[in-house]
PDB file of N, CA and C in Angstrom:
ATOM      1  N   UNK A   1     109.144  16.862  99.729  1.00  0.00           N
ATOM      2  CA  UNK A   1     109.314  18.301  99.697  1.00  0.00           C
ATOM      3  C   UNK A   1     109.203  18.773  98.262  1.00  0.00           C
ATOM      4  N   UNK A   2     108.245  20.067  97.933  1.00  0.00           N
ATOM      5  CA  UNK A   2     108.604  20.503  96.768  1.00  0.00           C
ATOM      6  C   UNK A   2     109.266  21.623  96.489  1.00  0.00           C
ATOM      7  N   UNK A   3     110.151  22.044  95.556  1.00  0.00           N
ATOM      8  CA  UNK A   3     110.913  22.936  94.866  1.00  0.00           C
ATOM      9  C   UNK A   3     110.274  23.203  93.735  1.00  0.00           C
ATOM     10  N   UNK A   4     110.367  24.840  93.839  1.00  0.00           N
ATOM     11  CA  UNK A   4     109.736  25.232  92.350  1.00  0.00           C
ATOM     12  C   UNK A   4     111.164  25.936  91.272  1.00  0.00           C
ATOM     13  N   UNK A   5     111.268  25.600  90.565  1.00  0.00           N
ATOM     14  CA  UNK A   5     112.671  26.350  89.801  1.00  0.00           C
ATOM     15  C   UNK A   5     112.344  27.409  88.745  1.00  0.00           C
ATOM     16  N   UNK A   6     112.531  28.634  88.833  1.00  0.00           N
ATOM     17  CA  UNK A   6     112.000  29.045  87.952  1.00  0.00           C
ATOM     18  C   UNK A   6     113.474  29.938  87.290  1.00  0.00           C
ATOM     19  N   UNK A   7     113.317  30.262  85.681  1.00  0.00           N
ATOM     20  CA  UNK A   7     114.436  31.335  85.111  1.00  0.00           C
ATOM     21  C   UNK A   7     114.057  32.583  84.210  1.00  0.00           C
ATOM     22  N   UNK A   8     114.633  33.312  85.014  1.00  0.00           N
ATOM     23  CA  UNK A   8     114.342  34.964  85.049  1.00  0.00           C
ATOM     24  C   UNK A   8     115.614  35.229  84.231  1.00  0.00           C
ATOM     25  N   UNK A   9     115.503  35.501  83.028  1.00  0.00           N
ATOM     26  CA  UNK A   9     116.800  36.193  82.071  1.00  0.00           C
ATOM     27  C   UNK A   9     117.567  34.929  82.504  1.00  0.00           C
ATOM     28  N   UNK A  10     118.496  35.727  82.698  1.00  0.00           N
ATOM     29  CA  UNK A  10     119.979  34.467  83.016  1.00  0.00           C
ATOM     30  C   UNK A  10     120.148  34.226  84.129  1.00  0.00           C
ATOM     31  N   UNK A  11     118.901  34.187  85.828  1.00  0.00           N
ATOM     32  CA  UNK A  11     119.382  33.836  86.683  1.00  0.00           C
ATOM     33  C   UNK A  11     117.803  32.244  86.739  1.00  0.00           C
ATOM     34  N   UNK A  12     118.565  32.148  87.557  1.00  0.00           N
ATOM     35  CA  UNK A  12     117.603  30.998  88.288  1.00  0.00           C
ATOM     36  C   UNK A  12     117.208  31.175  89.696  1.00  0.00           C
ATOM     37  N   UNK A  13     115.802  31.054  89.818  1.00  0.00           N
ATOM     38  CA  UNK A  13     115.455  31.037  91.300  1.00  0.00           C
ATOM     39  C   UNK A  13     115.076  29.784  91.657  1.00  0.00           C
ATOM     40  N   UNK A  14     114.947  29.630  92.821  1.00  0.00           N
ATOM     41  CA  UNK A  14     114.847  28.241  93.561  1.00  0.00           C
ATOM     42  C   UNK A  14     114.211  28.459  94.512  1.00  0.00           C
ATOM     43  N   UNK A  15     112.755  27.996  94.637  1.00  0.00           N
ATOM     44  CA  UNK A  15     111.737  28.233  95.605  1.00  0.00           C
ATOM     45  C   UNK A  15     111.474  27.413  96.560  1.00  0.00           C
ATOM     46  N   UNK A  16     112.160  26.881  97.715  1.00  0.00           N
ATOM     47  CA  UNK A  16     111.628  26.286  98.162  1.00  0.00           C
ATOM     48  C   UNK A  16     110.387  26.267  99.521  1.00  0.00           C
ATOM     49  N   UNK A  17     109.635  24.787  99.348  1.00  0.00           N
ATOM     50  CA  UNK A  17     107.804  25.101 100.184  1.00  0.00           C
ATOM     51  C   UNK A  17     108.061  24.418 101.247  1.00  0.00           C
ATOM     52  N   UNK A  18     107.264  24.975 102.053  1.00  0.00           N
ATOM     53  CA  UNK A  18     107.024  24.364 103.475  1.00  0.00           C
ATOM     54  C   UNK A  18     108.293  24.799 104.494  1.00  0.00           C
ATOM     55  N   UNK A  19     108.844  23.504 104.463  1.00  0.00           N
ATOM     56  CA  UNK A  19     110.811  23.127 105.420  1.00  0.00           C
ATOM     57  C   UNK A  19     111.486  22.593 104.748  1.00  0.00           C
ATOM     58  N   UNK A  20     112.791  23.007 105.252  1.00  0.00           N
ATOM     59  CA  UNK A  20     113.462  22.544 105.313  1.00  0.00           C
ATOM     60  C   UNK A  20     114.006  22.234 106.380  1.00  0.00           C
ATOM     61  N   UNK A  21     114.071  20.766 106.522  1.00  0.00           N
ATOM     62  CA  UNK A  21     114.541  19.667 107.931  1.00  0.00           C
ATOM     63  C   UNK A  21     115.741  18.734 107.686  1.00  0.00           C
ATOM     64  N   UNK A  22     116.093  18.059 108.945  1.00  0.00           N
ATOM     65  CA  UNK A  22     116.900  16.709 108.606  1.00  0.00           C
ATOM     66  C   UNK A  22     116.195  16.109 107.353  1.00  0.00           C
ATOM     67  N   UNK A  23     114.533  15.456 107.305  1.00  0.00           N
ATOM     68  CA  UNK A  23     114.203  14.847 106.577  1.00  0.00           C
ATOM     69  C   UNK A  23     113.911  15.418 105.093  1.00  0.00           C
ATOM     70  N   UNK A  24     114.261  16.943 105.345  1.00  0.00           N
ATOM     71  CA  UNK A  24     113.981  16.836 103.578  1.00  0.00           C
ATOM     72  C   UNK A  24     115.415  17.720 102.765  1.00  0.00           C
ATOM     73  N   UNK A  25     116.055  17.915 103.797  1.00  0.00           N
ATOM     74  CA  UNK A  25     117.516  18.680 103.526  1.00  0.00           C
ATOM     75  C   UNK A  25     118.390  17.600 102.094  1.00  0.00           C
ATOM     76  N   UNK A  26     118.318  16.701 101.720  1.00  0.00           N
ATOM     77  CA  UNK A  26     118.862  16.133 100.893  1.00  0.00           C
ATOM     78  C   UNK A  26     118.199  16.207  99.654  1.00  0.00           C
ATOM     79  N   UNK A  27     116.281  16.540  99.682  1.00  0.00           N
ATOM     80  CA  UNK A  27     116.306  16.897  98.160  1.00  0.00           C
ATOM     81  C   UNK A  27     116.531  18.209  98.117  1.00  0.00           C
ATOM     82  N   UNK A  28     116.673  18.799  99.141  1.00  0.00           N
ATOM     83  CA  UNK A  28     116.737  20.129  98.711  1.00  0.00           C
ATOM     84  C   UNK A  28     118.202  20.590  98.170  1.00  0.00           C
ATOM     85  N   UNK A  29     119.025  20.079  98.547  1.00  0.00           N
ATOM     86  CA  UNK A  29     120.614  19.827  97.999  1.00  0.00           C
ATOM     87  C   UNK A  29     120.748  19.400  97.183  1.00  0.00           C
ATOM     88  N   UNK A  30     120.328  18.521  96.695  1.00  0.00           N
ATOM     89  CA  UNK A  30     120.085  18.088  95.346  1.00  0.00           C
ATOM     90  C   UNK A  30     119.617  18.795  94.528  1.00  0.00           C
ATOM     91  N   UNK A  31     118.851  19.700  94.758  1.00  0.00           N
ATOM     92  CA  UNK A  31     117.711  20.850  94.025  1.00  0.00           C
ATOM     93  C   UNK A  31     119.075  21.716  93.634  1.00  0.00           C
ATOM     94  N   UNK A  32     119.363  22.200  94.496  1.00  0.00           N
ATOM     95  CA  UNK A  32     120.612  23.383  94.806  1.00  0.00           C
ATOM     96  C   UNK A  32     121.601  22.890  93.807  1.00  0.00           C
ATOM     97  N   UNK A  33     122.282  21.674  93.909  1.00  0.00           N
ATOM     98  CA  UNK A  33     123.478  20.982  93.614  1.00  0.00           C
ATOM     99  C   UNK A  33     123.021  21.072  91.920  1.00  0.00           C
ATOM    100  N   UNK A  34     121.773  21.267  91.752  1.00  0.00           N
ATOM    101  CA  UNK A  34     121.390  20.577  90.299  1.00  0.00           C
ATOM    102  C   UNK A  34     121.748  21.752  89.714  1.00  0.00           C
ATOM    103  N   UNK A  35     121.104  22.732  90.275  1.00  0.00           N
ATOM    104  CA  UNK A  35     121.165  24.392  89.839  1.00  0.00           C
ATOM    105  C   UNK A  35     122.716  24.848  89.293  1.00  0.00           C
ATOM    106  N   UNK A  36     123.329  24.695  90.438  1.00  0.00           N
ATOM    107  CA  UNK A  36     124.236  25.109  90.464  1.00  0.00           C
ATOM    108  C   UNK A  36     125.218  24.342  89.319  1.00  0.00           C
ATOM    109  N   UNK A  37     125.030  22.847  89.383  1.00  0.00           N
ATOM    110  CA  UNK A  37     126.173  22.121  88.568  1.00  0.00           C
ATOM    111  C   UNK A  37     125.393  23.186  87.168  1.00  0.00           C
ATOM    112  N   UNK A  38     124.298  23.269  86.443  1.00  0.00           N
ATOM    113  CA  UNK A  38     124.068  23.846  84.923  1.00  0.00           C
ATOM    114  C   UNK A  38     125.057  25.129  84.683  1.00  0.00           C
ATOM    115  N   UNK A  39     125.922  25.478  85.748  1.00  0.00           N
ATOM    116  CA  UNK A  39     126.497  26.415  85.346  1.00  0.00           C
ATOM    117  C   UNK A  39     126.047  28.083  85.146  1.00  0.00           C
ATOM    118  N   UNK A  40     124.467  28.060  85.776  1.00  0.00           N
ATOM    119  CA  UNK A  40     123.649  29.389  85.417  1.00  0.00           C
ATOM    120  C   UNK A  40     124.723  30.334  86.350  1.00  0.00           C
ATOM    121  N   UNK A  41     124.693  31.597  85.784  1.00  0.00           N
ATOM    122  CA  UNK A  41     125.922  32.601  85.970  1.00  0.00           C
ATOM    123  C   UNK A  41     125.131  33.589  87.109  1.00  0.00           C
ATOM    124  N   UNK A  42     123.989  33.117  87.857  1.00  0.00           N
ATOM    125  CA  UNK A  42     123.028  34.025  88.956  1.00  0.00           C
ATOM    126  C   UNK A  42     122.425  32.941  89.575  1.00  0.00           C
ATOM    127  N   UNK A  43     122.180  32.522  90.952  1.00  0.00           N
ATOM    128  CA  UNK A  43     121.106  32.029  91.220  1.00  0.00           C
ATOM    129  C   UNK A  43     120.871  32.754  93.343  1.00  0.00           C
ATOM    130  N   UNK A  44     119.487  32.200  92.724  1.00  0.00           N
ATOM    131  CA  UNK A  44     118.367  33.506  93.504  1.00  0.00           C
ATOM    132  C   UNK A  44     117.858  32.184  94.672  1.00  0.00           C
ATOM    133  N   UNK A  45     118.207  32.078  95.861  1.00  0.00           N
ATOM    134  CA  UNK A  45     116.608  31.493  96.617  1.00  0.00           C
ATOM    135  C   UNK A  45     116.096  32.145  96.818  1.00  0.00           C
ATOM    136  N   UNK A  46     114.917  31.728  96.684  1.00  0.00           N
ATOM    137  CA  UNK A  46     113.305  32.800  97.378  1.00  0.00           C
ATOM    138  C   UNK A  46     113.017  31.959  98.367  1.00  0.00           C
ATOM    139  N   UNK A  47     112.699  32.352  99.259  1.00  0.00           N
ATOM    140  CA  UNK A  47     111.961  31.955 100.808  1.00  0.00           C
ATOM    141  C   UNK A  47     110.827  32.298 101.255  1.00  0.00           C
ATOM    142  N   UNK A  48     110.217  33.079 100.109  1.00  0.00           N
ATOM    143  CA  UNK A  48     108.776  33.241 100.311  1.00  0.00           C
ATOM    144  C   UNK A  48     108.126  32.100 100.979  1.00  0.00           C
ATOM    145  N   UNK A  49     107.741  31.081 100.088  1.00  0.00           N
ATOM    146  CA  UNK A  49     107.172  29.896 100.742  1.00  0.00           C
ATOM    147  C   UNK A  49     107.602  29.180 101.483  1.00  0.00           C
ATOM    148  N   UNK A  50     108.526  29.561 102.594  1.00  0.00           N
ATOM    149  CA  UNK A  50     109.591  28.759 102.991  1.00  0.00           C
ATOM    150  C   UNK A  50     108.877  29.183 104.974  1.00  0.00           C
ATOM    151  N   UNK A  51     108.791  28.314 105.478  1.00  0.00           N
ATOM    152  CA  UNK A  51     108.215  28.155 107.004  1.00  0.00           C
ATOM    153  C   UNK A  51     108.919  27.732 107.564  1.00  0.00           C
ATOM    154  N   UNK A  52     109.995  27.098 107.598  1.00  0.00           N
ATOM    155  CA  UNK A  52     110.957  26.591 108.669  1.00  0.00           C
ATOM    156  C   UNK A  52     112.427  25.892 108.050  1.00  0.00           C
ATOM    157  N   UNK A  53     113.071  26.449 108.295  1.00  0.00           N
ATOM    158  CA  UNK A  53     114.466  26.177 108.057  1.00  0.00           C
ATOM    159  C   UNK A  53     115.810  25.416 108.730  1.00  0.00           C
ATOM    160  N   UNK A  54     116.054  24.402 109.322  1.00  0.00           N
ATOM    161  CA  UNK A  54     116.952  23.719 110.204  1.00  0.00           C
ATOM    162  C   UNK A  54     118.493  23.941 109.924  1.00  0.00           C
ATOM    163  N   UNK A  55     119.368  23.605 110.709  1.00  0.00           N
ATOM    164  CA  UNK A  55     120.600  23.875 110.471  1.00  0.00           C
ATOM    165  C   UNK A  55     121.381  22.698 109.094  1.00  0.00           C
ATOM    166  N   UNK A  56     120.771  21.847 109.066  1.00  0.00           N
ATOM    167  CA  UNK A  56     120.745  21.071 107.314  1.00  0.00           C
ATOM    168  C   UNK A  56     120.533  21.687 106.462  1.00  0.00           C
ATOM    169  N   UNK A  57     118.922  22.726 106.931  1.00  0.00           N
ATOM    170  CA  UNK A  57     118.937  23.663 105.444  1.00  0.00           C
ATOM    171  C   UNK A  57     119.721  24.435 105.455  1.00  0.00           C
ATOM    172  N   UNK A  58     120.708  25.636 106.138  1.00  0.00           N
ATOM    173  CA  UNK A  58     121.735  26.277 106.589  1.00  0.00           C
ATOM    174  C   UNK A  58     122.899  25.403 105.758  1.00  0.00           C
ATOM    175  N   UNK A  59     123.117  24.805 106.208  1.00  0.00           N
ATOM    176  CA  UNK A  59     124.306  23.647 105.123  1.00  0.00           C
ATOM    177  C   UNK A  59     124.226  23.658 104.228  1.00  0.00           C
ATOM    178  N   UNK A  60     123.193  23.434 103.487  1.00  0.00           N
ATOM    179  CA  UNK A  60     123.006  23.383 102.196  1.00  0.00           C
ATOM    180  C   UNK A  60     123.231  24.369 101.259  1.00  0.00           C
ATOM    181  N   UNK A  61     122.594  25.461 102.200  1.00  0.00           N
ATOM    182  CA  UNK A  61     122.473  27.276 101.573  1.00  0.00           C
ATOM    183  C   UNK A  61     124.416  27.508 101.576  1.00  0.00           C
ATOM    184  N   UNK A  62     124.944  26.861 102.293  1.00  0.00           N
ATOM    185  CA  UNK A  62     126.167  27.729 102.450  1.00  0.00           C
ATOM    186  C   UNK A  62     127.462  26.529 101.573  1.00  0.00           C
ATOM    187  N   UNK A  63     126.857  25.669 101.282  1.00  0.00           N
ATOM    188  CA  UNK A  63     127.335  24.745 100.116  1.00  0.00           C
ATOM    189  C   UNK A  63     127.416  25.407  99.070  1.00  0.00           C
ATOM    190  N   UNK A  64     125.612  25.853  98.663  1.00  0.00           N
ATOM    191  CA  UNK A  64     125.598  26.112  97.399  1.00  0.00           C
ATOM    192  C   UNK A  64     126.474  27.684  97.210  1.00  0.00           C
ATOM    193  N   UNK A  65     126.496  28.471  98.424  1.00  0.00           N
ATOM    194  CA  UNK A  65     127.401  29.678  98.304  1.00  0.00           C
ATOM    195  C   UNK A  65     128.083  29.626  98.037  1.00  0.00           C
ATOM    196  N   UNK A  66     129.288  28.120  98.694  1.00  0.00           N
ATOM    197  CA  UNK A  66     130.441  28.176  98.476  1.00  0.00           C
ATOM    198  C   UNK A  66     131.111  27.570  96.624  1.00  0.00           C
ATOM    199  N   UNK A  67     129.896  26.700  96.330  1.00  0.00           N
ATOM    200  CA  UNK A  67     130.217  26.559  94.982  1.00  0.00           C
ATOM    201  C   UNK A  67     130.324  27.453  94.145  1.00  0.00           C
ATOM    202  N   UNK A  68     129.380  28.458  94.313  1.00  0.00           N
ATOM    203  CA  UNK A  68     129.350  29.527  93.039  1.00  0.00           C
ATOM    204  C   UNK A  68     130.388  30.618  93.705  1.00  0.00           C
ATOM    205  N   UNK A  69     131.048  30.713  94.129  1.00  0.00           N
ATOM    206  CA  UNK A  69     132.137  32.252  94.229  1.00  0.00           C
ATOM    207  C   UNK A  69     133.008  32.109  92.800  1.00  0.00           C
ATOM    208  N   UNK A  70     133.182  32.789  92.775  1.00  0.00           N
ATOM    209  CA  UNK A  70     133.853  33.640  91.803  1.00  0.00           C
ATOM    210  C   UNK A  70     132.970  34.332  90.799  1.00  0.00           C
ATOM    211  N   UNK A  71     133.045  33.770  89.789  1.00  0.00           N
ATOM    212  CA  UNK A  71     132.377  34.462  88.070  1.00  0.00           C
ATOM    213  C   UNK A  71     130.901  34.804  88.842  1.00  0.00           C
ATOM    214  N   UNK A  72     130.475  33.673  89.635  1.00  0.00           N
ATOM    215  CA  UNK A  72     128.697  33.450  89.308  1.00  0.00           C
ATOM    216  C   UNK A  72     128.507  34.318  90.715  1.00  0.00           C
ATOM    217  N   UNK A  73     127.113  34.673  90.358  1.00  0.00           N
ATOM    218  CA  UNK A  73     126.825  34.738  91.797  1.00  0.00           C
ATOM    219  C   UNK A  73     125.045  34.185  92.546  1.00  0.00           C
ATOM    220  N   UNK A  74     125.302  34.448  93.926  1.00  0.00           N
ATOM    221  CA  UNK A  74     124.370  33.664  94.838  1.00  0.00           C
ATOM    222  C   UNK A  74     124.028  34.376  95.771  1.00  0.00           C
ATOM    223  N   UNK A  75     122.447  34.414  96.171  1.00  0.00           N
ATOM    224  CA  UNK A  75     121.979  35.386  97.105  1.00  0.00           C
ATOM    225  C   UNK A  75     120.318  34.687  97.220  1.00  0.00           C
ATOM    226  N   UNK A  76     120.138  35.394  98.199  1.00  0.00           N
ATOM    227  CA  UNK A  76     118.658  34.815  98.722  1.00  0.00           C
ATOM    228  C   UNK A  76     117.985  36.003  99.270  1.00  0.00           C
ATOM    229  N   UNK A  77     116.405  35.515  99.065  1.00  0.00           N
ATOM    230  CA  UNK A  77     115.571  37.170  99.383  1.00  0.00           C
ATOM    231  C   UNK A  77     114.336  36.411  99.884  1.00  0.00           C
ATOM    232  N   UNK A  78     113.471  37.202 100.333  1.00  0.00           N
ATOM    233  CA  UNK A  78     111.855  37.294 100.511  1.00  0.00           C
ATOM    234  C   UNK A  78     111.843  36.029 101.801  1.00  0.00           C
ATOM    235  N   UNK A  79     112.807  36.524 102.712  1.00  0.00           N
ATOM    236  CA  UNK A  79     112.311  35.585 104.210  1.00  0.00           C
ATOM    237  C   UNK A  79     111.574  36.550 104.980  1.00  0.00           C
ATOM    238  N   UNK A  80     110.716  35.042 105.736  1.00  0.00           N
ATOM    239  CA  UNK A  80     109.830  35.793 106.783  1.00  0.00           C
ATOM    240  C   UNK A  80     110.837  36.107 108.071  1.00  0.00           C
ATOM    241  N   UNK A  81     110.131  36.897 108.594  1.00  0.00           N
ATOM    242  CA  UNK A  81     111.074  37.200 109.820  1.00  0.00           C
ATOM    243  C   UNK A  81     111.565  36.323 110.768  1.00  0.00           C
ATOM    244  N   UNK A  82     110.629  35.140 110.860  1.00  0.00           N
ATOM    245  CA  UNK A  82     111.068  34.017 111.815  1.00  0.00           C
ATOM    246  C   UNK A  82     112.783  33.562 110.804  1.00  0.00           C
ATOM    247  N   UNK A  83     112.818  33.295 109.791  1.00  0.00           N
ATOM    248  CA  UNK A  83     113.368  32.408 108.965  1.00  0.00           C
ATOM    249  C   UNK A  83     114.765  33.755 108.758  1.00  0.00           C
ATOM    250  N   UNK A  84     114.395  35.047 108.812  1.00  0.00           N
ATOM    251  CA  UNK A  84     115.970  36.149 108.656  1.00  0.00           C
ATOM    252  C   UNK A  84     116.274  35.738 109.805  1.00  0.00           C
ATOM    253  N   UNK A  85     115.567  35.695 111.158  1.00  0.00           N
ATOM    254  CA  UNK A  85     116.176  35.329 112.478  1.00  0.00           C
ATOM    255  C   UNK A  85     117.111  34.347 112.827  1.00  0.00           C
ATOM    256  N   UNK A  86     116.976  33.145 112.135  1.00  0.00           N
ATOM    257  CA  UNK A  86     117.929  32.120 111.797  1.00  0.00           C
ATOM    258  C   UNK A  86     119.155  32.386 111.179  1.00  0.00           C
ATOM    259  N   UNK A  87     118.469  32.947 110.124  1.00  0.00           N
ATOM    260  CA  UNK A  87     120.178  33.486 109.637  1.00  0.00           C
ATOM    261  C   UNK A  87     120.966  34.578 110.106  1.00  0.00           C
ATOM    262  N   UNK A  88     119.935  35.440 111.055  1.00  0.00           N
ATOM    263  CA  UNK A  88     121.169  36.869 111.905  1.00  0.00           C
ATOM    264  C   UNK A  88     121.631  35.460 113.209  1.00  0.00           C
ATOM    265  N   UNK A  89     120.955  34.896 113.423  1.00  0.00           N
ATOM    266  CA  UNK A  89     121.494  34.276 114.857  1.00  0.00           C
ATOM    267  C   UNK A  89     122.498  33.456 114.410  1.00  0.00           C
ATOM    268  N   UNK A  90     122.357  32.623 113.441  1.00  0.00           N
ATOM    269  CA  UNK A  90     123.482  31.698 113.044  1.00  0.00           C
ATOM    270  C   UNK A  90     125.035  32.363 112.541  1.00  0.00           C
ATOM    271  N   UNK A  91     124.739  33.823 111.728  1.00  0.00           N
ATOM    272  CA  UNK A  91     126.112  34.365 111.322  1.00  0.00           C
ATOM    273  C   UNK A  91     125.876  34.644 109.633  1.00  0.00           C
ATOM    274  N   UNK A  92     125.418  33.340 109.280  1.00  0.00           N
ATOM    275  CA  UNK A  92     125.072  33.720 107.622  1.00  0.00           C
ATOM    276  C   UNK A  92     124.705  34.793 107.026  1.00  0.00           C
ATOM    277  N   UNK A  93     123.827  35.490 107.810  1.00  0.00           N
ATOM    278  CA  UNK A  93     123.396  36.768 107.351  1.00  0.00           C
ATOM    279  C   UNK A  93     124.581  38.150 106.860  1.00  0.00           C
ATOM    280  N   UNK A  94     125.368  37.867 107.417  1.00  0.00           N
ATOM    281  CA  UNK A  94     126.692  38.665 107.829  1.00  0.00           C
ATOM    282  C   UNK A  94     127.798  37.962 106.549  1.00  0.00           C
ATOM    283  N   UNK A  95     127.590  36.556 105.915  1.00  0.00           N
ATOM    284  CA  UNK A  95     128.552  36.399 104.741  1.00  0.00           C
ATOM    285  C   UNK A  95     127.740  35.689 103.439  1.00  0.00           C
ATOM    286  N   UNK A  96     126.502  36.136 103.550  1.00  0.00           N
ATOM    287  CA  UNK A  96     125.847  35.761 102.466  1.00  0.00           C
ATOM    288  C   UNK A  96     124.920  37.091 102.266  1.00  0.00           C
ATOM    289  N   UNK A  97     124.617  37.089 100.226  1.00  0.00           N
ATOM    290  CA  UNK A  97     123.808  38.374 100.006  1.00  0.00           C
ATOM    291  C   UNK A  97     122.267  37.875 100.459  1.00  0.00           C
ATOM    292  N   UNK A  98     121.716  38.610 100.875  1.00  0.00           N
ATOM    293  CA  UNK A  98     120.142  38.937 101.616  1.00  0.00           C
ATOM    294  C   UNK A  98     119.445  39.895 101.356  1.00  0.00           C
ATOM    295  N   UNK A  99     118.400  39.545 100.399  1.00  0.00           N
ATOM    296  CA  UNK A  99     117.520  40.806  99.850  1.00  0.00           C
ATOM    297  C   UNK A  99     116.168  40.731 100.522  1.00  0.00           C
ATOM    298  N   UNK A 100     115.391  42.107 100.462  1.00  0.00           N
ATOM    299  CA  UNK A 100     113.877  41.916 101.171  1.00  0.00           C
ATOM    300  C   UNK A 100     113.410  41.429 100.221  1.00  0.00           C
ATOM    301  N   UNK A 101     113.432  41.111  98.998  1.00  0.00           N
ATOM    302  CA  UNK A 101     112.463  40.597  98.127  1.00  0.00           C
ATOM    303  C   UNK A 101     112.748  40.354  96.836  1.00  0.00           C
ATOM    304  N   UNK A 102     111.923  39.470  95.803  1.00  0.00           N
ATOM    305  CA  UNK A 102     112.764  38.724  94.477  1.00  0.00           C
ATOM    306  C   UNK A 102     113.443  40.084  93.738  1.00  0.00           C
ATOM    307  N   UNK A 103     112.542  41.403  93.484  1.00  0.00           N
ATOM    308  CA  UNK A 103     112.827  42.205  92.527  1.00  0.00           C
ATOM    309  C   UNK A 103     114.326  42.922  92.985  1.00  0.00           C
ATOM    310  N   UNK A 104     114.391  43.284  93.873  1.00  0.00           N
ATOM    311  CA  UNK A 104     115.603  44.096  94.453  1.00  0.00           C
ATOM    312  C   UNK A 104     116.880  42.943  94.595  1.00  0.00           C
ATOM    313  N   UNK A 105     116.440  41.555  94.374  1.00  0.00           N
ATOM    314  CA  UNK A 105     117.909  40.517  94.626  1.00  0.00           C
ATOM    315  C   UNK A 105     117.985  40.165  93.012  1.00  0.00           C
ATOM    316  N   UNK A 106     117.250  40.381  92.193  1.00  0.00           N
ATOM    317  CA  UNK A 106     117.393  39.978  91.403  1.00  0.00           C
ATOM    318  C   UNK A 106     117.936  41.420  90.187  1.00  0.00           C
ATOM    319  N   UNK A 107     117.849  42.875  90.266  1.00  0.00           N
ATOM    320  CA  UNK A 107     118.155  43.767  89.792  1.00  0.00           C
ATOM    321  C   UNK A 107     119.292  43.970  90.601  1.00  0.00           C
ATOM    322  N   UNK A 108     120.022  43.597  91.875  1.00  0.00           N
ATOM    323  CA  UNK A 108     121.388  43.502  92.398  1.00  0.00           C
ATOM    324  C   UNK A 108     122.468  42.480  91.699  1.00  0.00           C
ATOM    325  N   UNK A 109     121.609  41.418  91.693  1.00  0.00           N
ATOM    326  CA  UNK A 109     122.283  40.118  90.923  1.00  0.00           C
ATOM    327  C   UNK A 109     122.942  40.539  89.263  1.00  0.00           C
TER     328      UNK A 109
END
């Protein structure tokens, strides 16, 4: 699986391509886990390139939420509609920030 990381001022985005599955949910946590341990005081997923999402990737997303509360913050933008559907059906949508797109999550952030 690849991850693209990119840093915008003082946040970090985290792009991830293709899926996320059972089989690739651990680098992608790792990706996340990496982000997050540097201490950056914003971080952004983008889901642009993102086609399929499993309840591992869901885990992961709500890991990395739960690490950053307080000071920092965490939010995700630019899903396709199949991939917001996952997250209104699962609940996440309802306790995590959700933007239509990088510019508007990232001028909220």
């Amino acid at each position: 699986m690849e991850i693209k990381v990119e840093n915008i001022g003082d946040a970090t985005v985290i792009i991830p391509l293709a899926r996320v599955d059972s089989s690739t949910a651990k680098v992608f946590e790792a990706k996340v886990l990496a982000v997050v341990n540097t201490g950056t005081p914003k971080i952004l997923i983008d889901f642009s390139e993102l086609d399929y999402i499993s309840s591992a990737g869901l885990r992961v997303v709500l890991v990395g939420a739960k690490m950053t509360r307080g000071a920092r913050k965490f939010a995700l933008c630019s899903m396709k509609p199949h991939i917001r559907e996952v997250f209104d059906v699962s609940g996440f949508a309802k306790i995590l920030a959700i933007f239509p797109d990088r510019e508007t999550a990232l001028a909220a952030l």
